[in-house]
N, C-alpha and C. Protein backbone atom coordinates (compact mmCIF):
# COMPACT_ATOMS: atom_id res chain seq x y z
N UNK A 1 109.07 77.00 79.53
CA UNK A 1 107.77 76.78 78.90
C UNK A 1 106.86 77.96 79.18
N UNK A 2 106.47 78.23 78.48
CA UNK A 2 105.36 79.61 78.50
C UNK A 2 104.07 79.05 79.23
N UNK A 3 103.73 79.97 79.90
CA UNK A 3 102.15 80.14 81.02
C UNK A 3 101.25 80.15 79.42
N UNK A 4 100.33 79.14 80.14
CA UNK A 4 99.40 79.41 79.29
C UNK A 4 98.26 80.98 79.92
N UNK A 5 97.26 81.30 79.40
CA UNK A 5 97.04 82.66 79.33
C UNK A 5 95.33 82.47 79.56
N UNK A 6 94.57 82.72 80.56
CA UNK A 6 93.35 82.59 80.36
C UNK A 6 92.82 83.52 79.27
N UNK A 7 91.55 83.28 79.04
CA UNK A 7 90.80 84.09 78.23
C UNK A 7 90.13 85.40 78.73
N UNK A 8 89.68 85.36 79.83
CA UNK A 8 89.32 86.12 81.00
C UNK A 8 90.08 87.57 80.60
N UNK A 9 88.79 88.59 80.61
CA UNK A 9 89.52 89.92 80.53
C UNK A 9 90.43 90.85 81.59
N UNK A 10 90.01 90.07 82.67
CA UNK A 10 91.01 90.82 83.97
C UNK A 10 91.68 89.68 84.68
N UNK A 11 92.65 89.78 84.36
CA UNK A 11 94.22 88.70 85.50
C UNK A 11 94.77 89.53 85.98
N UNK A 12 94.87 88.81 87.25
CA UNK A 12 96.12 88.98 88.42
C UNK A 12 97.34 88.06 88.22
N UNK A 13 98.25 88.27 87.99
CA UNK A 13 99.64 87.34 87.89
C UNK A 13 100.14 87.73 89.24
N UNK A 14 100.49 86.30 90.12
CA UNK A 14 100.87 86.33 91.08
C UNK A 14 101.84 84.89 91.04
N UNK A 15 103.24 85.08 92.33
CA UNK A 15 104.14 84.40 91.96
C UNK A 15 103.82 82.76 92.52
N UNK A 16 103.58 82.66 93.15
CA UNK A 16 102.91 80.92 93.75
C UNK A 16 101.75 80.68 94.19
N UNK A 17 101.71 79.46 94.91
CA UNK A 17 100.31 78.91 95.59
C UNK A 17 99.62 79.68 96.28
N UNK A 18 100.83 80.06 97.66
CA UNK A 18 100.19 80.78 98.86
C UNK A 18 99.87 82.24 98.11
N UNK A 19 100.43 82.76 97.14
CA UNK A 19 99.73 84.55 96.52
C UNK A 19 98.34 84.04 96.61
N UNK A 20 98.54 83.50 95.57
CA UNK A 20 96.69 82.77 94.97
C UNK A 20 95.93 82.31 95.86
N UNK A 21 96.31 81.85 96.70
CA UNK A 21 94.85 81.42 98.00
C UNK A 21 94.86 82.27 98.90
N UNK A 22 96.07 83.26 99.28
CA UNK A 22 95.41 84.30 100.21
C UNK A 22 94.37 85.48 99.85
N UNK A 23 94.98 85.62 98.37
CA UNK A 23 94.25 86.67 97.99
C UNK A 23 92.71 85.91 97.57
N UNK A 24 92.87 85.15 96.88
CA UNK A 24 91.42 84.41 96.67
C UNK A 24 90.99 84.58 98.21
N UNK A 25 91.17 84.11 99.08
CA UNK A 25 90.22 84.21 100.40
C UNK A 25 90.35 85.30 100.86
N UNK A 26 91.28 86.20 100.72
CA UNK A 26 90.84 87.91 100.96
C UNK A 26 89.90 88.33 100.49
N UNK A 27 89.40 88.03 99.30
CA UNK A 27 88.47 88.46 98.24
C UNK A 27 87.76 88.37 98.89
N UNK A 28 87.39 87.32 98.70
CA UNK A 28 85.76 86.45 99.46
C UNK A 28 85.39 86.91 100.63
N UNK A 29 86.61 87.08 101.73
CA UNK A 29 86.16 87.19 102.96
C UNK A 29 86.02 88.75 103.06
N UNK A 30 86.15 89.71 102.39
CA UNK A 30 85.88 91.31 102.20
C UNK A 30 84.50 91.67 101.17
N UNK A 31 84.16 90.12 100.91
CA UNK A 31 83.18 91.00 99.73
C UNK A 31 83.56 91.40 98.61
N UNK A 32 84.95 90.96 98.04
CA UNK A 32 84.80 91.89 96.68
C UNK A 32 83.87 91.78 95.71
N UNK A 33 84.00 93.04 95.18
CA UNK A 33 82.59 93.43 93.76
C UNK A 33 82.99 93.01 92.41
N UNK A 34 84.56 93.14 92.78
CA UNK A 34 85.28 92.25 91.32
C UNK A 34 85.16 91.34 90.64
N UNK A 35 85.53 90.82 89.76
CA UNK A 35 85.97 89.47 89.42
C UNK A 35 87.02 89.66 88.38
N UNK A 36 87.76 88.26 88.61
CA UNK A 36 89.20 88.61 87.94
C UNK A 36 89.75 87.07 87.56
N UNK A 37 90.56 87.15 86.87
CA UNK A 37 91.06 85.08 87.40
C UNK A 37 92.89 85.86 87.81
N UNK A 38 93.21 84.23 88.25
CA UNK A 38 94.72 84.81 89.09
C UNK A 38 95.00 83.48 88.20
N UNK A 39 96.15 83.92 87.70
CA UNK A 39 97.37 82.96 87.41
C UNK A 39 98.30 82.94 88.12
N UNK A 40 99.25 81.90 88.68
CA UNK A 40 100.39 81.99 89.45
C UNK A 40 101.50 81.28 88.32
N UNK A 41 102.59 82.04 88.81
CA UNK A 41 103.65 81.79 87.35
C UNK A 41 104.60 81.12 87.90
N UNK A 42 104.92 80.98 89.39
CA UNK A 42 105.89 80.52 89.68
C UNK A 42 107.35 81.30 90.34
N UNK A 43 107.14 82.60 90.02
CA UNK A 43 107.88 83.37 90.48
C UNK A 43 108.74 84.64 89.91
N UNK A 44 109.45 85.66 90.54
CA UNK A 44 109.13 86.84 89.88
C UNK A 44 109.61 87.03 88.76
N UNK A 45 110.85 86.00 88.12
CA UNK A 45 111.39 86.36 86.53
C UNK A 45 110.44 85.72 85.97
N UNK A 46 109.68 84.90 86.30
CA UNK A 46 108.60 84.17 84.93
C UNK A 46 108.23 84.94 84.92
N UNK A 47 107.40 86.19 86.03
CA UNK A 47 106.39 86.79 85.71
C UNK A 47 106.68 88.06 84.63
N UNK A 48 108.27 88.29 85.12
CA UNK A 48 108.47 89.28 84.23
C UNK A 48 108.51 88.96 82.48
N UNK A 49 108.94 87.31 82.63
CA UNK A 49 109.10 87.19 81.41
C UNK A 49 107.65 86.92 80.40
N UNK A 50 106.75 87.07 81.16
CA UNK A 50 105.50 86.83 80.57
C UNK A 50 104.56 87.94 80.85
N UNK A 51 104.93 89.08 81.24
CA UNK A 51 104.34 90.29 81.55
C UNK A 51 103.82 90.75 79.66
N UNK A 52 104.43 90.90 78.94
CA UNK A 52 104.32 92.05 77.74
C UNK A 52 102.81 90.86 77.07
N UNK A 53 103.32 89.31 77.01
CA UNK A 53 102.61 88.39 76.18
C UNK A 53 101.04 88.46 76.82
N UNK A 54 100.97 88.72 78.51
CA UNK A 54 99.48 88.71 79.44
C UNK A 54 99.02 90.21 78.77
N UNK A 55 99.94 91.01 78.87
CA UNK A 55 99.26 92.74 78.70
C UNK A 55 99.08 92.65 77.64
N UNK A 56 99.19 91.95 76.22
CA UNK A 56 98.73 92.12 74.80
C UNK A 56 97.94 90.86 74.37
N UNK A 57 97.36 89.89 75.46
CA UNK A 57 96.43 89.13 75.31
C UNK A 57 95.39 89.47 74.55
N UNK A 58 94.27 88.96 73.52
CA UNK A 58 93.38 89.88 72.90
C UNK A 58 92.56 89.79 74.12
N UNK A 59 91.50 91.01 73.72
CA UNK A 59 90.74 91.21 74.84
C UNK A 59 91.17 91.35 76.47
N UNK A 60 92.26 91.45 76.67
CA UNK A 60 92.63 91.94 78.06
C UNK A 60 92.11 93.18 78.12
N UNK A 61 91.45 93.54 79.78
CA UNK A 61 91.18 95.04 79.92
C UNK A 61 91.75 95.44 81.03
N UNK A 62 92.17 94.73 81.75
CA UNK A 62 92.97 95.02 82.99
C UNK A 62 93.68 93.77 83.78
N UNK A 63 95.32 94.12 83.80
CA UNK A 63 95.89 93.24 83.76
C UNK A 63 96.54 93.75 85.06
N UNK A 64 96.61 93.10 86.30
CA UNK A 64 96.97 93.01 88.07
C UNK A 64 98.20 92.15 88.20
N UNK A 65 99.02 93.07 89.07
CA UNK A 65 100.51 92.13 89.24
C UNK A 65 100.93 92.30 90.76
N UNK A 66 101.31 91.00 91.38
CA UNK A 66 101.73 91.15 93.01
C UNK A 66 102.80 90.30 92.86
N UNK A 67 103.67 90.76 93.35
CA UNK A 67 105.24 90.32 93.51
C UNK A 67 105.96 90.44 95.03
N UNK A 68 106.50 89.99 95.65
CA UNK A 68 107.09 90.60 96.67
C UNK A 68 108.37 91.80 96.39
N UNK A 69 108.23 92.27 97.25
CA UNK A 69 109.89 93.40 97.05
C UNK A 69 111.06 92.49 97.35
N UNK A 70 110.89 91.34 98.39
CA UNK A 70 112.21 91.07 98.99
C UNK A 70 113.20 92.06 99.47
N UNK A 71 114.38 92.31 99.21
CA UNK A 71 115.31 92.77 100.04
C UNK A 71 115.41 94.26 99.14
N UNK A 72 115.14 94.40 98.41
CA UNK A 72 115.10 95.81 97.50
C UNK A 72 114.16 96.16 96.65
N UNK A 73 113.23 97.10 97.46
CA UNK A 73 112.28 97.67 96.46
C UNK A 73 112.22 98.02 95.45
N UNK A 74 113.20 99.17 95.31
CA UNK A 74 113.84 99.75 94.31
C UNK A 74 113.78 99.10 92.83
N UNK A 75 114.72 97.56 93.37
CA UNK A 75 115.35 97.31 91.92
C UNK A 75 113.86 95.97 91.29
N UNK A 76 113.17 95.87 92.57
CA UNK A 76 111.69 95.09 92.40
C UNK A 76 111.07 95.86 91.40
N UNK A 77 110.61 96.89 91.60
CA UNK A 77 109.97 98.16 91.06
C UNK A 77 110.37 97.91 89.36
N UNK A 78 111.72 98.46 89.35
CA UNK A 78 112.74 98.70 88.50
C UNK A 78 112.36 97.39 87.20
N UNK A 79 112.36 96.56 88.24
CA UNK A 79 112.45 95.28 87.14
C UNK A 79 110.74 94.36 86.10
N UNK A 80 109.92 95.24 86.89
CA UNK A 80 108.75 95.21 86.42
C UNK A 80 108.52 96.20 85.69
N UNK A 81 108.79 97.37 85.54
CA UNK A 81 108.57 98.66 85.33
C UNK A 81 109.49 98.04 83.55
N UNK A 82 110.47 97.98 83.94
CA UNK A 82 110.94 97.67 82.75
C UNK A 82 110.62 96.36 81.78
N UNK A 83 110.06 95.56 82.59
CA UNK A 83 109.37 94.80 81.36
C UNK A 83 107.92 94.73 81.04
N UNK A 84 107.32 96.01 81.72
CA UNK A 84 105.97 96.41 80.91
C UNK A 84 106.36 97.67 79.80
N UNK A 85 107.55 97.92 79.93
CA UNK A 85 107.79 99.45 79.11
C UNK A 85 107.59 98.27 77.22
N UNK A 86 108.06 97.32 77.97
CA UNK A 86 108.21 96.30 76.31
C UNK A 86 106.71 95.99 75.51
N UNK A 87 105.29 96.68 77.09
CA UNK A 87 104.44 96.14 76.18
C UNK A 87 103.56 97.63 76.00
N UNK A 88 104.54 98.99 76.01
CA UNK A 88 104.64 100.27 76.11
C UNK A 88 103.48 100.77 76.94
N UNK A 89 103.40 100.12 78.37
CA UNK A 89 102.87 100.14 79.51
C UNK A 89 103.94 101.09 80.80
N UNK A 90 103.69 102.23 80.44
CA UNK A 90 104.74 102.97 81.44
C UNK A 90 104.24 103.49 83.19
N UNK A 91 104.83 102.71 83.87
CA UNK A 91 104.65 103.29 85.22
C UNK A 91 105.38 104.27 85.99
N UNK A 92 105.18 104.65 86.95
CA UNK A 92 105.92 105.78 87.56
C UNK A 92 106.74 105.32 88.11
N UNK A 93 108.00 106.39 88.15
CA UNK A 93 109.34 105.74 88.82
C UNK A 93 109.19 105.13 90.06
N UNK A 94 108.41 105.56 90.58
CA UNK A 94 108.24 104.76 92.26
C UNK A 94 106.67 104.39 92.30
N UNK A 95 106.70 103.04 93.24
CA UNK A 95 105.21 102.79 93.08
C UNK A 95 104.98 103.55 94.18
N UNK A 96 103.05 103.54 93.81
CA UNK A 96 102.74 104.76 94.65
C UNK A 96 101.99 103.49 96.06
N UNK A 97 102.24 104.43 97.21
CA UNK A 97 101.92 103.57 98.62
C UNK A 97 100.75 102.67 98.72
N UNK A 98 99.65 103.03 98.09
CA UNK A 98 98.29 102.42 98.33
C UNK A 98 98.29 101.80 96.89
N UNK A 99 99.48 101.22 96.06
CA UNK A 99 98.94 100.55 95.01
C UNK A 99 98.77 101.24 93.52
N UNK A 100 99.96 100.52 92.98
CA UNK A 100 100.02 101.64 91.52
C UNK A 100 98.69 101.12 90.72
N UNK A 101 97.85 101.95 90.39
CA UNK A 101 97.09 101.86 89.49
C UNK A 101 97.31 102.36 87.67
N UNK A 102 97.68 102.00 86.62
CA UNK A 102 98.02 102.59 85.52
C UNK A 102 96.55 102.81 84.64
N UNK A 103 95.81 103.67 83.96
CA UNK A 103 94.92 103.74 83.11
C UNK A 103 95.27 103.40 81.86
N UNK A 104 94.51 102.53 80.68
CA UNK A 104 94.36 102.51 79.53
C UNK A 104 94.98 103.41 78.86
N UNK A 105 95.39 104.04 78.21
CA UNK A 105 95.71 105.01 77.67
C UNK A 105 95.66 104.88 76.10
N UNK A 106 94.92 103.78 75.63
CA UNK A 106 94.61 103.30 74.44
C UNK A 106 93.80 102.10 73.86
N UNK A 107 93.49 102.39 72.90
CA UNK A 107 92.35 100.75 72.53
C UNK A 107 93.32 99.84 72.88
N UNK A 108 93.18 98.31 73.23
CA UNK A 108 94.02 97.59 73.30
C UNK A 108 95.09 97.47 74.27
N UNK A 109 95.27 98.14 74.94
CA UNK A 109 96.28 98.13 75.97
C UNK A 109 95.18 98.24 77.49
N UNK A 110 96.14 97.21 78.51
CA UNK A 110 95.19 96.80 79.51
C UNK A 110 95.28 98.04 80.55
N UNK A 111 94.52 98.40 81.33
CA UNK A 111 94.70 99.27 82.54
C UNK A 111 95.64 97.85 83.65
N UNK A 112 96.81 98.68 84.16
CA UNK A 112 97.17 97.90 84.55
C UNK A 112 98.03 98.51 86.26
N UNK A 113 97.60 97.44 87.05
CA UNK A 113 97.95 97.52 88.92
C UNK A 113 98.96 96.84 88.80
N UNK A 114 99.86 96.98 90.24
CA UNK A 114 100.98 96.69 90.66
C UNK A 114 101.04 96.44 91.93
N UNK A 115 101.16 95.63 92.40
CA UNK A 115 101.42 95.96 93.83
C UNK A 115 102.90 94.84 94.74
N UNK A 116 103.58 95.48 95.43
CA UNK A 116 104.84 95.22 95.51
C UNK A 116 104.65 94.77 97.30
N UNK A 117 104.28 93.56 97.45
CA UNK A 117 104.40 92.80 98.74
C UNK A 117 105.78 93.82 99.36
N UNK A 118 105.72 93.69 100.50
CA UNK A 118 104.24 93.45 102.01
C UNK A 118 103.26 95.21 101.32
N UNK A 119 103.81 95.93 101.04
CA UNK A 119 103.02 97.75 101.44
C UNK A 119 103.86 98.54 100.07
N UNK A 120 104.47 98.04 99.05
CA UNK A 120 104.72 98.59 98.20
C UNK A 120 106.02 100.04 98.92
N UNK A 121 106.52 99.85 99.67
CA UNK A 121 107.08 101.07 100.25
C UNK A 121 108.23 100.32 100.75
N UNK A 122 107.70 99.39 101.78
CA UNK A 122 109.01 98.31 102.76
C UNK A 122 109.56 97.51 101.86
N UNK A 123 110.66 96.55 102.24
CA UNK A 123 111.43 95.58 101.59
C UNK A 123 110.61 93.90 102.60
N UNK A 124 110.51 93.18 101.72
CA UNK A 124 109.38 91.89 102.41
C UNK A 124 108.98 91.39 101.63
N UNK A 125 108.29 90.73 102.15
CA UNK A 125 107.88 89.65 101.23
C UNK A 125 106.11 89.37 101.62
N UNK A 126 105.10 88.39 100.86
CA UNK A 126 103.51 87.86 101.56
C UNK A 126 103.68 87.81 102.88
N UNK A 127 104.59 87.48 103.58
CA UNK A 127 104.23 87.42 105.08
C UNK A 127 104.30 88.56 105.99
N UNK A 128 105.12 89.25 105.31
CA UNK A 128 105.35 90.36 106.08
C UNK A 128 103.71 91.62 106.07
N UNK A 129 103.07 91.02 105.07
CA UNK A 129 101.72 91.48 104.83
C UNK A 129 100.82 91.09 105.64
N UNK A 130 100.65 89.91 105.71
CA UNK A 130 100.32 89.03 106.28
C UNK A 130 100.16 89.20 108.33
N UNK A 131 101.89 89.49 108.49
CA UNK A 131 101.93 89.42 109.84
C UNK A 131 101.18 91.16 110.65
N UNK A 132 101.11 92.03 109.12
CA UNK A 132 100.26 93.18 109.65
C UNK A 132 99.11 92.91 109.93
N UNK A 133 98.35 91.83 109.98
CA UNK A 133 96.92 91.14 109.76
C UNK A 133 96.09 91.19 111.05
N UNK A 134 97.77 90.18 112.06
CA UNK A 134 97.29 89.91 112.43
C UNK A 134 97.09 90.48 113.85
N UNK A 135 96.01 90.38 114.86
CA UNK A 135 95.53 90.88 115.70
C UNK A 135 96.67 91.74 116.87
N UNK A 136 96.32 92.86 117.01
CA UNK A 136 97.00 93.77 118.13
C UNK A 136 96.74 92.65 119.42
N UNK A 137 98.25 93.00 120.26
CA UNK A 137 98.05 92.33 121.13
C UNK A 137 98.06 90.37 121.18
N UNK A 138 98.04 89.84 119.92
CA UNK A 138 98.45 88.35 119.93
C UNK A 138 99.80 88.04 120.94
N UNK A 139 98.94 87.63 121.69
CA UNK A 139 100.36 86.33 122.58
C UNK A 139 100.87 85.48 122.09
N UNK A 140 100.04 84.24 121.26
CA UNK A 140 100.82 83.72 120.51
C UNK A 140 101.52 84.18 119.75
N UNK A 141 101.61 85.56 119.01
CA UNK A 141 102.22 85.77 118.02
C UNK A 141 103.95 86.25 118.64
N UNK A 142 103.97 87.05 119.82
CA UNK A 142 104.87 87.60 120.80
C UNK A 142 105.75 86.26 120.87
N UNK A 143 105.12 84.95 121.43
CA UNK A 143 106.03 84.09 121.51
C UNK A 143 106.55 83.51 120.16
N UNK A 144 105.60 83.59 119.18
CA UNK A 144 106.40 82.79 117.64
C UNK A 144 107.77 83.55 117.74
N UNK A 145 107.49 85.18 117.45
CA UNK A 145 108.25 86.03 117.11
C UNK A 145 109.80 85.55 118.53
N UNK A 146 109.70 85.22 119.59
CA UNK A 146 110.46 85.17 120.54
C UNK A 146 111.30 83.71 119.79
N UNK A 147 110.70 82.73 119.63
CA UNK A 147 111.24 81.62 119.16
C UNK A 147 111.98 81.91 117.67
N UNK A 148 111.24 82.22 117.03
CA UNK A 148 112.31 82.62 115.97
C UNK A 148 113.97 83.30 116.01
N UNK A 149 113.45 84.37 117.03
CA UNK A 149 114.58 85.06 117.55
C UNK A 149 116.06 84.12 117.98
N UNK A 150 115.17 83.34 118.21
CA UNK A 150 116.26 81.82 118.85
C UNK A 150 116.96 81.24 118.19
N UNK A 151 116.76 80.88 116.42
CA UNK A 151 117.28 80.16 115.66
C UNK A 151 118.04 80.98 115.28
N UNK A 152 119.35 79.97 114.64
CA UNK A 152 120.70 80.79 114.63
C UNK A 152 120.79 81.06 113.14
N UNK A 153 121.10 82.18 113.06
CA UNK A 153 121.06 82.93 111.57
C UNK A 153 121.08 81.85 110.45
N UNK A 154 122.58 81.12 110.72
CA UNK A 154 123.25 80.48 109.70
C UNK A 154 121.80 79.25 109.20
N UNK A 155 120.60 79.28 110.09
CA UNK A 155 119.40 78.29 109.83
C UNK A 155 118.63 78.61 109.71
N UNK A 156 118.33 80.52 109.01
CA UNK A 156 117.09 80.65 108.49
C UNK A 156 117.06 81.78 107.78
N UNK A 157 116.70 80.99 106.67
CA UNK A 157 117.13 81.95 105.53
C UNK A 157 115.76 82.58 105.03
N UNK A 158 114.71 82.67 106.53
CA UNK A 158 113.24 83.56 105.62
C UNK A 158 112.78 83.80 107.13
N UNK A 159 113.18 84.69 108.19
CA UNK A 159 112.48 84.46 108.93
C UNK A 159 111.12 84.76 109.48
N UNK A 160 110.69 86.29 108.55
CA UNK A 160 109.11 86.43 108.18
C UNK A 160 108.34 85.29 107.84
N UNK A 161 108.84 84.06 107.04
CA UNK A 161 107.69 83.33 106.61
C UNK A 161 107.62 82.23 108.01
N UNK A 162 109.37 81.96 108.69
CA UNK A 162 109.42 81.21 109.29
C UNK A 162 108.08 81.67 111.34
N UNK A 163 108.70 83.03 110.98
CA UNK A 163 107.91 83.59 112.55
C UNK A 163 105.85 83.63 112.32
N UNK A 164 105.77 83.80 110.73
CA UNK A 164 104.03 83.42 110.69
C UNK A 164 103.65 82.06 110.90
N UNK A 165 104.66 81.41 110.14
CA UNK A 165 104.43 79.56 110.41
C UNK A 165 104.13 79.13 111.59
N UNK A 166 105.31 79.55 112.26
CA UNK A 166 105.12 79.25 113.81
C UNK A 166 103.88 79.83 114.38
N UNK A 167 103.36 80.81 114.26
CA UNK A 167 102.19 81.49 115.08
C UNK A 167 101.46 80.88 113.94
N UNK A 168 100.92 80.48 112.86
CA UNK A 168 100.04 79.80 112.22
C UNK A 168 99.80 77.81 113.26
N UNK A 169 100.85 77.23 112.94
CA UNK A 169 100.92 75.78 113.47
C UNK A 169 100.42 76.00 114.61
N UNK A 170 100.00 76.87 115.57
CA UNK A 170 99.05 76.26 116.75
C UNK A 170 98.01 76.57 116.72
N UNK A 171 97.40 76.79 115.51
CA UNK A 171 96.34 77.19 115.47
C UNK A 171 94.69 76.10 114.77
N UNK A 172 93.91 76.04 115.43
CA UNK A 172 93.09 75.09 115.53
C UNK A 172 92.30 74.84 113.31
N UNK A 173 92.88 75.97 112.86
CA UNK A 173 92.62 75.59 111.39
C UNK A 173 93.62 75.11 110.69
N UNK A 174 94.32 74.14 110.89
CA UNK A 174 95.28 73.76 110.22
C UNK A 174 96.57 74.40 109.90
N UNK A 175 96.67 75.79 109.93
CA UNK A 175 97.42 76.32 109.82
C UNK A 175 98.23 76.84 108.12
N UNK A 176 96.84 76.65 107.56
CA UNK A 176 97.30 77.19 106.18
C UNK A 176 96.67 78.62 105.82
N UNK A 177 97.69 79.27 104.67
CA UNK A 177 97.15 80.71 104.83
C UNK A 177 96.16 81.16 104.35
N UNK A 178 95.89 80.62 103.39
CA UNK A 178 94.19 81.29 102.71
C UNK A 178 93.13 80.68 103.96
N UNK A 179 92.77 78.97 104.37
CA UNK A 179 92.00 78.64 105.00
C UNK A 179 91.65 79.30 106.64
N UNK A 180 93.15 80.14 106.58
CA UNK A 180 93.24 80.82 108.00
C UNK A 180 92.87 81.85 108.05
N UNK A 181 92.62 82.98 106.72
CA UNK A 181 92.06 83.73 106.46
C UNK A 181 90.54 83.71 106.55
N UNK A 182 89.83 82.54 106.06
CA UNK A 182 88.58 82.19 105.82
C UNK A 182 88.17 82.23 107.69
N UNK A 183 88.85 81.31 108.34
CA UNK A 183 88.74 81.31 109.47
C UNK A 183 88.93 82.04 110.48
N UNK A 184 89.29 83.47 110.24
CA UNK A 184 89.30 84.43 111.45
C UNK A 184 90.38 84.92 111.86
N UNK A 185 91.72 83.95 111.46
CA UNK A 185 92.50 84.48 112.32
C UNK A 185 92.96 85.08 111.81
N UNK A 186 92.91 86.46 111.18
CA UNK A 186 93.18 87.73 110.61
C UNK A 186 92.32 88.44 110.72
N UNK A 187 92.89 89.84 111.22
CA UNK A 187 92.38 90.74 111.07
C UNK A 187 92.32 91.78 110.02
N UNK A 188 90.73 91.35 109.17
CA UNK A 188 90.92 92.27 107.74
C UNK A 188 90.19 93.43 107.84
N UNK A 189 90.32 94.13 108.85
CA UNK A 189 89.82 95.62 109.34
C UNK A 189 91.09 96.32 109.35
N UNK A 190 92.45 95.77 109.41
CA UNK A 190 93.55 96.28 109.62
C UNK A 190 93.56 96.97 108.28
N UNK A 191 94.36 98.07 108.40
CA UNK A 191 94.57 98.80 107.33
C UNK A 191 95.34 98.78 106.07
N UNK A 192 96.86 97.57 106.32
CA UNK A 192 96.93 96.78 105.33
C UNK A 192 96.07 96.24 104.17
N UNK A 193 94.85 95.23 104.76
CA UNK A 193 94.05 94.81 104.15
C UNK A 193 93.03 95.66 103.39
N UNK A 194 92.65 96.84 104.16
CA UNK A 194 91.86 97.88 103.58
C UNK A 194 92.84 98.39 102.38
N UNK A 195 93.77 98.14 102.26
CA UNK A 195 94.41 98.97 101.20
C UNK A 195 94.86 97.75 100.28
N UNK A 196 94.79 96.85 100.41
CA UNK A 196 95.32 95.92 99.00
C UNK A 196 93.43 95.15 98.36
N UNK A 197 92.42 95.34 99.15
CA UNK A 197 91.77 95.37 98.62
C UNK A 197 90.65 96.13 98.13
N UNK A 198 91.25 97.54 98.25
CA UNK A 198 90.95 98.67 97.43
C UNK A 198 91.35 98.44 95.73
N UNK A 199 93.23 98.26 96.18
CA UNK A 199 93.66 98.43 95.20
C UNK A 199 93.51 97.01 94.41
N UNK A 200 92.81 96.52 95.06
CA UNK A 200 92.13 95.00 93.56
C UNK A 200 90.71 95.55 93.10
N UNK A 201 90.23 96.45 93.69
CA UNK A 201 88.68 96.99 93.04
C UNK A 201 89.22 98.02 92.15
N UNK A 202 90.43 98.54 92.46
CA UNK A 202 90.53 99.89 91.50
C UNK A 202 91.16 98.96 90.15
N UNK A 203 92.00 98.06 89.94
CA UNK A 203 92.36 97.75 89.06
C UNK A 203 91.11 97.11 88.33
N UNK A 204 90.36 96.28 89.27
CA UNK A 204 89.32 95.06 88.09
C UNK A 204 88.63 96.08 87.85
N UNK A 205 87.63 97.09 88.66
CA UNK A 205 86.41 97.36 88.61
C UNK A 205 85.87 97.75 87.25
């Protein structure tokens, strides 16, 4: 079934819940000057498969995409790259470190960002973004990371999301990721954060 499509001239397509509420409370909690709406599609072939139909929306002017890399950047890259070429939206062979930004290059066609969870460079996923967040020096975080270490391969098939969980669950905000954002326990002075919400002002602004 096809995403329906806001009207809104600047979207972010992002793949689930947790994209959409971290970055929504990144926003907020940095001040952005932007405004944008976020659709979440569900994950990275919807998004591809609905990439050309968002970038030729009428009235789109800038159209924002966050995906994770997972286990290969490369063919992450590769596989977005090639289904904006369909909406003759061409990016550079490699995304660039701080966040591909693409310009307009015509009436009608959106200026359009990229950005490839955790740093556009590593192989990862939101958490691995995420776990750059958080504070130098966390003890709790030393021991999540120790406990994880513990579980036996054949029982964890994510252990970035599984080692933030754990250092999230003892934590006095519930332990969810946007509301944990709102609440402090990230550090958005880290330079991670300085750089993915650059690259949401350079795409909306």
């Amino acid at each position: 079934m096809a995403a329906s499509r806001p009207a809104g001239p600047r979207l972010l397509l992002v793949e689930g819940a947790d994209d959409e509420h971290v970055i929504r409370h990144l926003h907020e909690q940095t001040q952005g000057a932007v405004d944008f709406d976020i659709e979440q599609l569900g994950g990275t072939a919807q998004i591809r498969e609905e990439i050309e139909a968002h970038a030729k929306a009428p009235g789109r002017t800038a159209l924002g995409i966050v995906v994770d890399a997972n286990s290969d950047t490369a063919a992450r890259w590769q596989s977005v790259r090639d289904a904006l070429m369909l909406a003759d939206i061409r990016l550079p062979l490699a995304p660039d470190p701080p966040g591909t930004v693409v310009p307009s290059s015509t009436a009608g066609v959106p200026k359009v960002g990229v950005w490839l969870m955790p740093d556009n460079q590593a192989s990862g996923e939101l958490e691995d973004f995420l776990a750059a967040l958080i504070p130098a020096g966390d003890d709790v975080w030393r021991l999540a990371q120790q406990y994880v270490e513990q579980v036996p391969g054949d029982q964890l098939s994510k252990p970035a999301k599984a080692r933030l969980h754990a250092w999230l669950a003892v934590r006095t905000d519930g332990g969810r990721l946007g509301t944990s954002i709102s609440a402090g326990a990230f550090d958005l002075e880290q330079p991670a954060a300085r750089s993915f919400v650059d690259w949401l002002r350079r795409v909306f602004q």
